[in-house]
PDB file of N, CA and C in Angstrom:
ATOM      1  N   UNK A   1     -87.216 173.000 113.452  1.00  0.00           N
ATOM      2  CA  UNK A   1     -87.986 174.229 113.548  1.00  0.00           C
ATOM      3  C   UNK A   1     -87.727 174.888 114.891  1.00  0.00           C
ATOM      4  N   UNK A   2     -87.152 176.223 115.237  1.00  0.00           N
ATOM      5  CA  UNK A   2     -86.855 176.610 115.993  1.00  0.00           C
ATOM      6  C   UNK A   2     -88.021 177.799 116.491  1.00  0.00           C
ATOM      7  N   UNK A   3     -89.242 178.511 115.752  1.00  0.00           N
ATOM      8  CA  UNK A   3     -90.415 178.962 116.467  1.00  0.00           C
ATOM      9  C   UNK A   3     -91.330 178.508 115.303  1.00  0.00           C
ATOM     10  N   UNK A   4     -92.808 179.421 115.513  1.00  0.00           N
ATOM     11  CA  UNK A   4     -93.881 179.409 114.273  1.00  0.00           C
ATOM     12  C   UNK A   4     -93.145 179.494 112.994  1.00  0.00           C
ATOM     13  N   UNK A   5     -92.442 180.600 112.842  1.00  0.00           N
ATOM     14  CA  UNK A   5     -92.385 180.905 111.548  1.00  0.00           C
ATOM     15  C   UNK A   5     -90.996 180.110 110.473  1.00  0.00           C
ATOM     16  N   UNK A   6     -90.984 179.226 111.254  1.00  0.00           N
ATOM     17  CA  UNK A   6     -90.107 178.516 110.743  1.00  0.00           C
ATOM     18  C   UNK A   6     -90.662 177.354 109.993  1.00  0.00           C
ATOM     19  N   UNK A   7     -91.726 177.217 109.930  1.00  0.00           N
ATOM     20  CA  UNK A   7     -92.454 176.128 109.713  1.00  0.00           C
ATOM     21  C   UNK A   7     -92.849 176.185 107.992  1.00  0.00           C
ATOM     22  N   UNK A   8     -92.864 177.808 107.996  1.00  0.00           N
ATOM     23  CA  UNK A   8     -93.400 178.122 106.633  1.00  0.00           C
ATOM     24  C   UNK A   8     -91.977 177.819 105.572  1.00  0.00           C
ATOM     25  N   UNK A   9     -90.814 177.456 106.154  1.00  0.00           N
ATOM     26  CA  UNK A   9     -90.130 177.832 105.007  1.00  0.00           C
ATOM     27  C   UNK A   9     -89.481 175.856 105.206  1.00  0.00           C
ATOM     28  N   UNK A  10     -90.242 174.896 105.866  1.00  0.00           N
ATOM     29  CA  UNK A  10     -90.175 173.477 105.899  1.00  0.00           C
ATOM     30  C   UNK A  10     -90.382 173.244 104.729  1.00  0.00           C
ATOM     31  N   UNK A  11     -89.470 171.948 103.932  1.00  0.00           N
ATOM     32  CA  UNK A  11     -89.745 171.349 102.455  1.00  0.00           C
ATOM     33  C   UNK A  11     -90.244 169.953 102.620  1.00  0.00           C
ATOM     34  N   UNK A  12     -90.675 169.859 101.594  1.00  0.00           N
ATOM     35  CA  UNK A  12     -90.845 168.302 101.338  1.00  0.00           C
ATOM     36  C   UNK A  12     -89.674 167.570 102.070  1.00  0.00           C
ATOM     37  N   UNK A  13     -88.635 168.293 101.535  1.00  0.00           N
ATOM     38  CA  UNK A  13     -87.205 167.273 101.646  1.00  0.00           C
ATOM     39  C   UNK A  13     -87.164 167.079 103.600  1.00  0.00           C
ATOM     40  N   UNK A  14     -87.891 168.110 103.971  1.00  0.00           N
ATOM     41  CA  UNK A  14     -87.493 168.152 105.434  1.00  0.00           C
ATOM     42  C   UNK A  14     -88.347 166.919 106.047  1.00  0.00           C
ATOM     43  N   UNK A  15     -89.380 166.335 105.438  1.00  0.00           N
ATOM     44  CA  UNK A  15     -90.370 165.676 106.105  1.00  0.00           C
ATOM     45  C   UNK A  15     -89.961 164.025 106.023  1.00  0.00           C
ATOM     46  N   UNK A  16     -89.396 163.435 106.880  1.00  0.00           N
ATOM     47  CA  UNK A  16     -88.630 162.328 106.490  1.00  0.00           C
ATOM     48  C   UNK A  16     -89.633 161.403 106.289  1.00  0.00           C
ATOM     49  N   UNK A  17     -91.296 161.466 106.864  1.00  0.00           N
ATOM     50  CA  UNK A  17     -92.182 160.664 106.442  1.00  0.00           C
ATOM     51  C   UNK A  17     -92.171 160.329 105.167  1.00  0.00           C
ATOM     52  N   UNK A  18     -92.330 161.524 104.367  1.00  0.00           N
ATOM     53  CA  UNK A  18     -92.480 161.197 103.037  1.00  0.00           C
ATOM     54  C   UNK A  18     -90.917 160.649 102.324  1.00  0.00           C
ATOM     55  N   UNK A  19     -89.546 161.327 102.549  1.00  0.00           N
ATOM     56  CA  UNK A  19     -88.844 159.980 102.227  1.00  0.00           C
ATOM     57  C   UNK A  19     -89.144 159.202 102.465  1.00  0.00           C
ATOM     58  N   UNK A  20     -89.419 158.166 103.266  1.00  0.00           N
ATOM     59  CA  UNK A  20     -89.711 156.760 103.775  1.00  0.00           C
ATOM     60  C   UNK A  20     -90.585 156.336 103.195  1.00  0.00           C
ATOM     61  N   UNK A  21     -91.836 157.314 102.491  1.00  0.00           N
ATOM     62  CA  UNK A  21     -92.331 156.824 101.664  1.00  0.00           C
ATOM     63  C   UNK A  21     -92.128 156.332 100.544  1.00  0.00           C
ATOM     64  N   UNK A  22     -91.386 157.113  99.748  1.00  0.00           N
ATOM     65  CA  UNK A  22     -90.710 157.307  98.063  1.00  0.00           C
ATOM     66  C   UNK A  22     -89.600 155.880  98.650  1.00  0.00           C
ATOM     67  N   UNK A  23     -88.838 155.890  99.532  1.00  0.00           N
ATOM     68  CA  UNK A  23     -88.443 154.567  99.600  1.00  0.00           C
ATOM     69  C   UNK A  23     -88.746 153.395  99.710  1.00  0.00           C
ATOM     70  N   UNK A  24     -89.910 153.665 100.471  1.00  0.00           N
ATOM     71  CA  UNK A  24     -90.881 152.481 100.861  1.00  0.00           C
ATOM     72  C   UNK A  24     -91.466 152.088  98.961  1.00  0.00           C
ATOM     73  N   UNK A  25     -92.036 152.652  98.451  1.00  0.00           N
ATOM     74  CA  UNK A  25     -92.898 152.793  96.847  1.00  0.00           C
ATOM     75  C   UNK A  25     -91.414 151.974  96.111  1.00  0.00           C
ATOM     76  N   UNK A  26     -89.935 152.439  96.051  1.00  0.00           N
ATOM     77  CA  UNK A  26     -89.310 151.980  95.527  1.00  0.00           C
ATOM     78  C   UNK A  26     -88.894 150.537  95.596  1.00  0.00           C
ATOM     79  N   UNK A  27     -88.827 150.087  97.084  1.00  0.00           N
ATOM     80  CA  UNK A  27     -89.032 148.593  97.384  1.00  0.00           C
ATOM     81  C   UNK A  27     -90.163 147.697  97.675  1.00  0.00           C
ATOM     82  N   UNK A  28     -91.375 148.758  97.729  1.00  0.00           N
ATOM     83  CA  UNK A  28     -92.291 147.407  97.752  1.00  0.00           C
ATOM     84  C   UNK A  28     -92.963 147.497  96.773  1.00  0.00           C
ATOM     85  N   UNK A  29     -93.354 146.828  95.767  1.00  0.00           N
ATOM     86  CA  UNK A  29     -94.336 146.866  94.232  1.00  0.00           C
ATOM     87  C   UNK A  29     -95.531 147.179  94.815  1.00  0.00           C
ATOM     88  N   UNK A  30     -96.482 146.642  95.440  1.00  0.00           N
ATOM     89  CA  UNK A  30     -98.000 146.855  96.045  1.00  0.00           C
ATOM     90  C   UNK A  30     -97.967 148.364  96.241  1.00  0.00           C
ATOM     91  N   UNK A  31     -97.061 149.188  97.345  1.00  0.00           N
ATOM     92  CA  UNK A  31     -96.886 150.100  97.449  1.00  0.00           C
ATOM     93  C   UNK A  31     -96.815 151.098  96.150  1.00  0.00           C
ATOM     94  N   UNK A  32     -95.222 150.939  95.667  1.00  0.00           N
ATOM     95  CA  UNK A  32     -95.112 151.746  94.332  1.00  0.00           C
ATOM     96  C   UNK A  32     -96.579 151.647  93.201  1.00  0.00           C
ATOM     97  N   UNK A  33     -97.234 150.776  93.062  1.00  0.00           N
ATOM     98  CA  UNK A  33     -98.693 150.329  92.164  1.00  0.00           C
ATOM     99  C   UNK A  33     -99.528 151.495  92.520  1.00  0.00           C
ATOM    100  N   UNK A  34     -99.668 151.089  94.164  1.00  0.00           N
ATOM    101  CA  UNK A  34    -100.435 152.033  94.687  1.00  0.00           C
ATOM    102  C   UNK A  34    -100.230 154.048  94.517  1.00  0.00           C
ATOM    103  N   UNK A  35     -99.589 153.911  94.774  1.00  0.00           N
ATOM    104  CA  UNK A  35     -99.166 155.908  94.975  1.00  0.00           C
ATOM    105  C   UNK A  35     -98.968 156.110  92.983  1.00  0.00           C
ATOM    106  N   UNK A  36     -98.601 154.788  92.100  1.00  0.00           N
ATOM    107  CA  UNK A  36     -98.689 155.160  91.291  1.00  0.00           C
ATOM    108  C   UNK A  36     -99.930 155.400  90.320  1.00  0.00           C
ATOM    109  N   UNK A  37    -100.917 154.695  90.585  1.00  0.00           N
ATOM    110  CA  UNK A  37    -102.375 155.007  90.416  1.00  0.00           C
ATOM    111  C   UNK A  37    -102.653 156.566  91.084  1.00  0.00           C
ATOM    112  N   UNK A  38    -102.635 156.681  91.809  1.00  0.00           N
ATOM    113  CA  UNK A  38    -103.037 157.713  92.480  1.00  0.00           C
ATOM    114  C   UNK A  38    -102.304 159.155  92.348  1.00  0.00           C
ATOM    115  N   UNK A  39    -100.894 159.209  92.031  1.00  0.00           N
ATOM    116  CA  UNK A  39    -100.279 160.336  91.122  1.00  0.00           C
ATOM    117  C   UNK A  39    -100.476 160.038  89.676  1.00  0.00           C
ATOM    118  N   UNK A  40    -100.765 159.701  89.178  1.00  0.00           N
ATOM    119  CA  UNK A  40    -101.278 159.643  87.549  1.00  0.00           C
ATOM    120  C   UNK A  40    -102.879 159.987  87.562  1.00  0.00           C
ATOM    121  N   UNK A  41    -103.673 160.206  88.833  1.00  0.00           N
ATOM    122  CA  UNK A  41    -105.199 161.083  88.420  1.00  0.00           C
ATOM    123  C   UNK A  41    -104.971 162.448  88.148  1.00  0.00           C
ATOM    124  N   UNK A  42    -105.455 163.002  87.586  1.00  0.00           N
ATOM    125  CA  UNK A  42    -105.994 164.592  87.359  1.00  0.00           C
ATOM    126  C   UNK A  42    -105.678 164.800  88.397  1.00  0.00           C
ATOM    127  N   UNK A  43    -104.819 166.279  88.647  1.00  0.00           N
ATOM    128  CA  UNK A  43    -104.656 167.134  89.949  1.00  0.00           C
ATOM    129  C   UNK A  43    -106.039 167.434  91.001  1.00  0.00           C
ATOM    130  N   UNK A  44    -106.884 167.541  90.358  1.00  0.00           N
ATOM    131  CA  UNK A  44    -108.304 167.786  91.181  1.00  0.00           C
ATOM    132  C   UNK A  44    -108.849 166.570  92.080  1.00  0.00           C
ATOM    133  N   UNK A  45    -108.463 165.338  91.153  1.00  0.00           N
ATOM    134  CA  UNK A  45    -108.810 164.104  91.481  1.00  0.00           C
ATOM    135  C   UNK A  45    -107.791 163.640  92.658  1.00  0.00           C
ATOM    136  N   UNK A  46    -106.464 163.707  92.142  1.00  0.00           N
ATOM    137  CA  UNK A  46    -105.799 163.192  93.396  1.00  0.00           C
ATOM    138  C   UNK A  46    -105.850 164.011  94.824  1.00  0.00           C
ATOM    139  N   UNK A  47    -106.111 164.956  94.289  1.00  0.00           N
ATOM    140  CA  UNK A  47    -106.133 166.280  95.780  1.00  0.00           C
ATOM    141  C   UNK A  47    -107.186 165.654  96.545  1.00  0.00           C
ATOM    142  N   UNK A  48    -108.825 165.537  95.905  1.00  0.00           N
ATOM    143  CA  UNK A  48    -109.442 164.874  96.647  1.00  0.00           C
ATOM    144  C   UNK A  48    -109.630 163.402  97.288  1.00  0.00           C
ATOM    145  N   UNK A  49    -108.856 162.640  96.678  1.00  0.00           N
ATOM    146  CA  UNK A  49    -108.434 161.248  97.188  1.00  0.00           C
ATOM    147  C   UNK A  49    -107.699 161.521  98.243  1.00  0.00           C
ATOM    148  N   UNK A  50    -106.585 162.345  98.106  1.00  0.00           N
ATOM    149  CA  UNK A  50    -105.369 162.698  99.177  1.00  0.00           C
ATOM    150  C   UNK A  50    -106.499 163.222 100.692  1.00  0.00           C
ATOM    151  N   UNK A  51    -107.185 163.974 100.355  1.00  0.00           N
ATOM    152  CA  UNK A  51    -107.809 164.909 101.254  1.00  0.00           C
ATOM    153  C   UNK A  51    -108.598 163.758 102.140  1.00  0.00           C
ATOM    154  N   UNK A  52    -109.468 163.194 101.345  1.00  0.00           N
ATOM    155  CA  UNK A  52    -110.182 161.978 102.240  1.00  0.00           C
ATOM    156  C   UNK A  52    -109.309 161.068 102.600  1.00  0.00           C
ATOM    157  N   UNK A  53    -108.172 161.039 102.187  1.00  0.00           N
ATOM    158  CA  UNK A  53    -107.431 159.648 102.955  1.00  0.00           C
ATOM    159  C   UNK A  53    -106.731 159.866 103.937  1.00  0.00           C
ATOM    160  N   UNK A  54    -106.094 161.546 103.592  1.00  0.00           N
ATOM    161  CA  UNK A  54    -105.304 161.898 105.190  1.00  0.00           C
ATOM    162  C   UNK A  54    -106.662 162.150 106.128  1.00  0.00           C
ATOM    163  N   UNK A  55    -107.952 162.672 105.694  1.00  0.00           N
ATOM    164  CA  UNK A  55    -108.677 162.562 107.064  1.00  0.00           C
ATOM    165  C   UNK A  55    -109.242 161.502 107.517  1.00  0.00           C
ATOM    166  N   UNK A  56    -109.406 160.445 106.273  1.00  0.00           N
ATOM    167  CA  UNK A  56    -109.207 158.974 107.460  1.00  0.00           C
ATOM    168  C   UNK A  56    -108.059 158.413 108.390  1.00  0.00           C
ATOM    169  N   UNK A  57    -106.677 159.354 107.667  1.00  0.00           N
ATOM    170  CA  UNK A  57    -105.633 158.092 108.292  1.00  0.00           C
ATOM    171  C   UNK A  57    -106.165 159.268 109.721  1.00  0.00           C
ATOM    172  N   UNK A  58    -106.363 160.573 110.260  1.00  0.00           N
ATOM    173  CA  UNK A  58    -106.289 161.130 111.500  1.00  0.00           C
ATOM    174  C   UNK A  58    -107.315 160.569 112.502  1.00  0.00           C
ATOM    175  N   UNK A  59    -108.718 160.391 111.745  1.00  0.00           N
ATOM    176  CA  UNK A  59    -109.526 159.901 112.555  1.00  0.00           C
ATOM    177  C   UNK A  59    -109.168 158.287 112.892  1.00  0.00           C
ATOM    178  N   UNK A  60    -108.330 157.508 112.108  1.00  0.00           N
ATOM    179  CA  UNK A  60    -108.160 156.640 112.354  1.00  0.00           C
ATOM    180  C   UNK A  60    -106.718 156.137 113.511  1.00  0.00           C
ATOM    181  N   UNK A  61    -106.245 157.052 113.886  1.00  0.00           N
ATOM    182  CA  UNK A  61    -105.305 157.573 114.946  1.00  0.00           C
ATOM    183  C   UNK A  61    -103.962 157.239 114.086  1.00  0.00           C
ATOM    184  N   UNK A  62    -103.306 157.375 112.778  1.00  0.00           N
ATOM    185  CA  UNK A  62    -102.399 157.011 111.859  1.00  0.00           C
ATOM    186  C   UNK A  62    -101.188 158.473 112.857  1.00  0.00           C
ATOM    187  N   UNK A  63     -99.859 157.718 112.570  1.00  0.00           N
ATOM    188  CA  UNK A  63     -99.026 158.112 112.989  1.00  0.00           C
ATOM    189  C   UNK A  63     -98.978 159.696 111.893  1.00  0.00           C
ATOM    190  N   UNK A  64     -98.990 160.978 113.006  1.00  0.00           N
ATOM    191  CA  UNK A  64     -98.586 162.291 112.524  1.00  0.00           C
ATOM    192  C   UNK A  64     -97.292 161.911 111.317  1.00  0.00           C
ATOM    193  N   UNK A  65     -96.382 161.323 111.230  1.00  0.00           N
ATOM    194  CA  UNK A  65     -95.588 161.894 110.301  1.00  0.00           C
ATOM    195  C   UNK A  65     -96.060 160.767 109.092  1.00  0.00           C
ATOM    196  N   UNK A  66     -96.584 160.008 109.194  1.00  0.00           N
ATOM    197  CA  UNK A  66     -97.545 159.033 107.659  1.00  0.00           C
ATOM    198  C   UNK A  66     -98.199 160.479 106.942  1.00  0.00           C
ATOM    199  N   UNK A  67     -99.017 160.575 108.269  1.00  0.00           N
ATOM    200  CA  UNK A  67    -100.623 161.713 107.712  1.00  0.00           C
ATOM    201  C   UNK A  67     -99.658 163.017 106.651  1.00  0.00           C
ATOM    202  N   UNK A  68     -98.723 163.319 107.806  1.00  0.00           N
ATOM    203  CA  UNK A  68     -97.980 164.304 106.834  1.00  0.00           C
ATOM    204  C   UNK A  68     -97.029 163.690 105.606  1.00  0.00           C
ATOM    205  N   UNK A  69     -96.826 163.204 105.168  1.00  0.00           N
ATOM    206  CA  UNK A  69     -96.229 162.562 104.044  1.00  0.00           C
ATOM    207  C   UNK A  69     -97.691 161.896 103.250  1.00  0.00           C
ATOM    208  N   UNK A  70     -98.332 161.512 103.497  1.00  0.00           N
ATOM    209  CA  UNK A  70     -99.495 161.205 102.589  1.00  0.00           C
ATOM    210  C   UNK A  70     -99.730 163.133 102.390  1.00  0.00           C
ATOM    211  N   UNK A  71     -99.628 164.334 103.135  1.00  0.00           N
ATOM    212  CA  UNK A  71    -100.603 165.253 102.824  1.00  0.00           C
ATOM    213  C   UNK A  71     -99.749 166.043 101.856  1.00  0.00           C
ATOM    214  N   UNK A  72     -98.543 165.470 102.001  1.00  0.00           N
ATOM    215  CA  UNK A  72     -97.283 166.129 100.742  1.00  0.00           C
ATOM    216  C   UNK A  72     -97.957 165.997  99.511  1.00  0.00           C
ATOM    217  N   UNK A  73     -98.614 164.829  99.098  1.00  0.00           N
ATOM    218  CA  UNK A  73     -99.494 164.850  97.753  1.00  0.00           C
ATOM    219  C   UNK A  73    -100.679 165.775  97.787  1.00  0.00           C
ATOM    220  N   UNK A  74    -100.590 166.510  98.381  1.00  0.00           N
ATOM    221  CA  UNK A  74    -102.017 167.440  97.836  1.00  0.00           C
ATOM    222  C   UNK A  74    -101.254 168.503  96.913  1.00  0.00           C
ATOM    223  N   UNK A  75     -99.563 169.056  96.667  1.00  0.00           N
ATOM    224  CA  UNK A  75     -99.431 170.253  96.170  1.00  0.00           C
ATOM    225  C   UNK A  75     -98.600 169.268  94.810  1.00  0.00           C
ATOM    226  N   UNK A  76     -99.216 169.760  93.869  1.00  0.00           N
ATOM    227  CA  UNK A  76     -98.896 170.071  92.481  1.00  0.00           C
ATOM    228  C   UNK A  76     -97.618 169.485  91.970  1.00  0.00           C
ATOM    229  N   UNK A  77     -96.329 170.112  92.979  1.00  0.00           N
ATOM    230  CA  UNK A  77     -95.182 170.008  92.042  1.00  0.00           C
ATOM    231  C   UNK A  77     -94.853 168.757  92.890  1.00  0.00           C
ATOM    232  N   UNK A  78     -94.987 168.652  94.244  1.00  0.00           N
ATOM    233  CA  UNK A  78     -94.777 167.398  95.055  1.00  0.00           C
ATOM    234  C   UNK A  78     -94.941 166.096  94.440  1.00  0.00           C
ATOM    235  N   UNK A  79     -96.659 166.104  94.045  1.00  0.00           N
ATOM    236  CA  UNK A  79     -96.474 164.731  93.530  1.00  0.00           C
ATOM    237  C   UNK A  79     -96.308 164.793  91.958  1.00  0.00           C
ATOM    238  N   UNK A  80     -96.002 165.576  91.125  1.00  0.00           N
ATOM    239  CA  UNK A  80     -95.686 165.620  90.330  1.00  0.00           C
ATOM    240  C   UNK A  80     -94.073 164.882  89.880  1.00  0.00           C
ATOM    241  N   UNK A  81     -93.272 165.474  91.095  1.00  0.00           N
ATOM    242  CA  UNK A  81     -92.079 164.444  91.155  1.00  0.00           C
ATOM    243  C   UNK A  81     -91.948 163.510  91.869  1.00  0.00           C
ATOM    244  N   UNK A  82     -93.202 163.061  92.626  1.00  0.00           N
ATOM    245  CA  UNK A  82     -93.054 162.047  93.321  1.00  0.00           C
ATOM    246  C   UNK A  82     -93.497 160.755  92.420  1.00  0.00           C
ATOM    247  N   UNK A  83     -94.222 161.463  91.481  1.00  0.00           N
ATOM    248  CA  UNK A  83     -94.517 160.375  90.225  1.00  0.00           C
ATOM    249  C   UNK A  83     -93.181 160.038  89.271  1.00  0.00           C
ATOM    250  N   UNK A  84     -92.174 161.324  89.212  1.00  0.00           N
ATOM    251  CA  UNK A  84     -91.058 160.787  88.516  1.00  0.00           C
ATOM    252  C   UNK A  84     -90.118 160.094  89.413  1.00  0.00           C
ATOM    253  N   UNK A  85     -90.344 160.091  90.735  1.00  0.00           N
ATOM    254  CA  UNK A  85     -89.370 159.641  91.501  1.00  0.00           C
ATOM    255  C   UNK A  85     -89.693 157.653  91.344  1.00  0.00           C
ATOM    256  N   UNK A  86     -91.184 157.337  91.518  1.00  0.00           N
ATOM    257  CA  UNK A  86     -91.406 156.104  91.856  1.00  0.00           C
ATOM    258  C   UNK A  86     -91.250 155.207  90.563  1.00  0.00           C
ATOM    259  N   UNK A  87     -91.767 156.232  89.370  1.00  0.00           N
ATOM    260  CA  UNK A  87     -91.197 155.425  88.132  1.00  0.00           C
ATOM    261  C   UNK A  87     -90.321 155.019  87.949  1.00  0.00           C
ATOM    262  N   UNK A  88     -89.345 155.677  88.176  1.00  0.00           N
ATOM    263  CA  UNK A  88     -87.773 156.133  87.632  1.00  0.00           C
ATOM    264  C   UNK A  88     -87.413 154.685  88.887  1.00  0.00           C
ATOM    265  N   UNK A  89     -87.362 154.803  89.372  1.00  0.00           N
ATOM    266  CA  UNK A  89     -87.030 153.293  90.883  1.00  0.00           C
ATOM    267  C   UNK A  89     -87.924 152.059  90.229  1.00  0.00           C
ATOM    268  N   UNK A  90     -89.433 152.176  89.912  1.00  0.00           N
ATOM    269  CA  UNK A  90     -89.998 151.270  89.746  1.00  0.00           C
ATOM    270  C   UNK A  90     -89.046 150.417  88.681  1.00  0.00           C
ATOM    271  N   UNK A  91     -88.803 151.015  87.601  1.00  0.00           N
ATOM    272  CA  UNK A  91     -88.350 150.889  85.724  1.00  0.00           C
ATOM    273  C   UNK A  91     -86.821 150.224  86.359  1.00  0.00           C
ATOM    274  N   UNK A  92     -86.401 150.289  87.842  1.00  0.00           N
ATOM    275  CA  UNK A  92     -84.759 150.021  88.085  1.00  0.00           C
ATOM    276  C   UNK A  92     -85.216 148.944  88.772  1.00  0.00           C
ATOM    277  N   UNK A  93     -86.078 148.797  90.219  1.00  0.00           N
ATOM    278  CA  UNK A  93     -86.031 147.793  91.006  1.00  0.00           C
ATOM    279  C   UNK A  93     -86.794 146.163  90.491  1.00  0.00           C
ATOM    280  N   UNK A  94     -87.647 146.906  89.598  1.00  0.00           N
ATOM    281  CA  UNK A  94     -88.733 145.693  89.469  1.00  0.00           C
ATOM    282  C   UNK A  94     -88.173 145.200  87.850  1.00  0.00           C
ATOM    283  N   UNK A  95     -87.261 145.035  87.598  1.00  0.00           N
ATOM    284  CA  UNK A  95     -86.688 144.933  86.075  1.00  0.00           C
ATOM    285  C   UNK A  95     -86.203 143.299  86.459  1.00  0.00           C
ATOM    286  N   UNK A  96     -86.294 142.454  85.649  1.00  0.00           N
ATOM    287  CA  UNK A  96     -85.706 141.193  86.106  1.00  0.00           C
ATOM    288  C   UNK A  96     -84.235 141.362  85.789  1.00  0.00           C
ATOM    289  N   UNK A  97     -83.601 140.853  86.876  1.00  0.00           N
ATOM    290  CA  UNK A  97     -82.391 140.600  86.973  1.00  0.00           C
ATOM    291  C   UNK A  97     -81.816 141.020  85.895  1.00  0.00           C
ATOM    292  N   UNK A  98     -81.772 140.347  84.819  1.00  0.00           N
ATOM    293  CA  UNK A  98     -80.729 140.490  83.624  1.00  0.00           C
ATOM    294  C   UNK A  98     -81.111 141.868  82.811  1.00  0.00           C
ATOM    295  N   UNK A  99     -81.901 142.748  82.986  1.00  0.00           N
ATOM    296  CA  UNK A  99     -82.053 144.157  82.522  1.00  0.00           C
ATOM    297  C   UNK A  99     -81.490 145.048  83.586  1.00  0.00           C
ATOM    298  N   UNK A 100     -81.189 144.947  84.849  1.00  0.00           N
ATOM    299  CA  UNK A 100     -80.392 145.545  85.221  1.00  0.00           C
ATOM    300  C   UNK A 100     -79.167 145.791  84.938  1.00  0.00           C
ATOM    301  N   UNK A 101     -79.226 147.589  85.275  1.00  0.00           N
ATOM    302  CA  UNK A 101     -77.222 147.932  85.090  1.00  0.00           C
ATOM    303  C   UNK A 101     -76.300 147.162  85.843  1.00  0.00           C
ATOM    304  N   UNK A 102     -75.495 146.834  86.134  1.00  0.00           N
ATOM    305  CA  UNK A 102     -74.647 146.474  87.206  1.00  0.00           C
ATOM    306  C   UNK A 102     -73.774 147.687  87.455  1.00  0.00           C
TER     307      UNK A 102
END
């Protein structure tokens, strides 16, 4: 970001927190379980889960780029593919051995 108004035209893709997340969900099961409960509520529902959890992780002094990658789930199409992203990894990583492609 080179001034203010550069900020408005930042993507998901730019926020490497939240990669690290979707990677993190793809290798750890507890993780992927987790964000996958929580993108499968009603849009209203997860917004407000999202909302109280990024303002615990701030008051709880959680590293700025977590808070922002947890706050990527408040918009619609975000976790909408962030739900096809963790499936789609879950259905590959957590497959026993012999159902994998090679």
């Amino acid at each position: 970001m080179k001034n203010g108004t550069d900020s408005m035209s930042k993507t998901v893709g730019d926020e490497e927190g939240f990669i690290a997340l979707m990677q993190a969900a793809c290798d750890d099961r507890t993780i992927n379980d987790t964000l996958e409960r929580l993108l499968s509520l009603p849009d209203d529902r997860r917004k407000v889960l999202v909302h109280s959890w990024v303002s615990e992780l701030l008051v709880n002094g959680a590293p700025q780029e977590f808070v922002r990658a947890i706050a990527c789930l408040l918009d619609d199409r975000v976790a909408e593919k962030a739900y096809e992203v963790i499936f789609q990894c879950s259905r590959k990583s957590f497959l026993p051995r012999k159902f994998k492609r090679q």
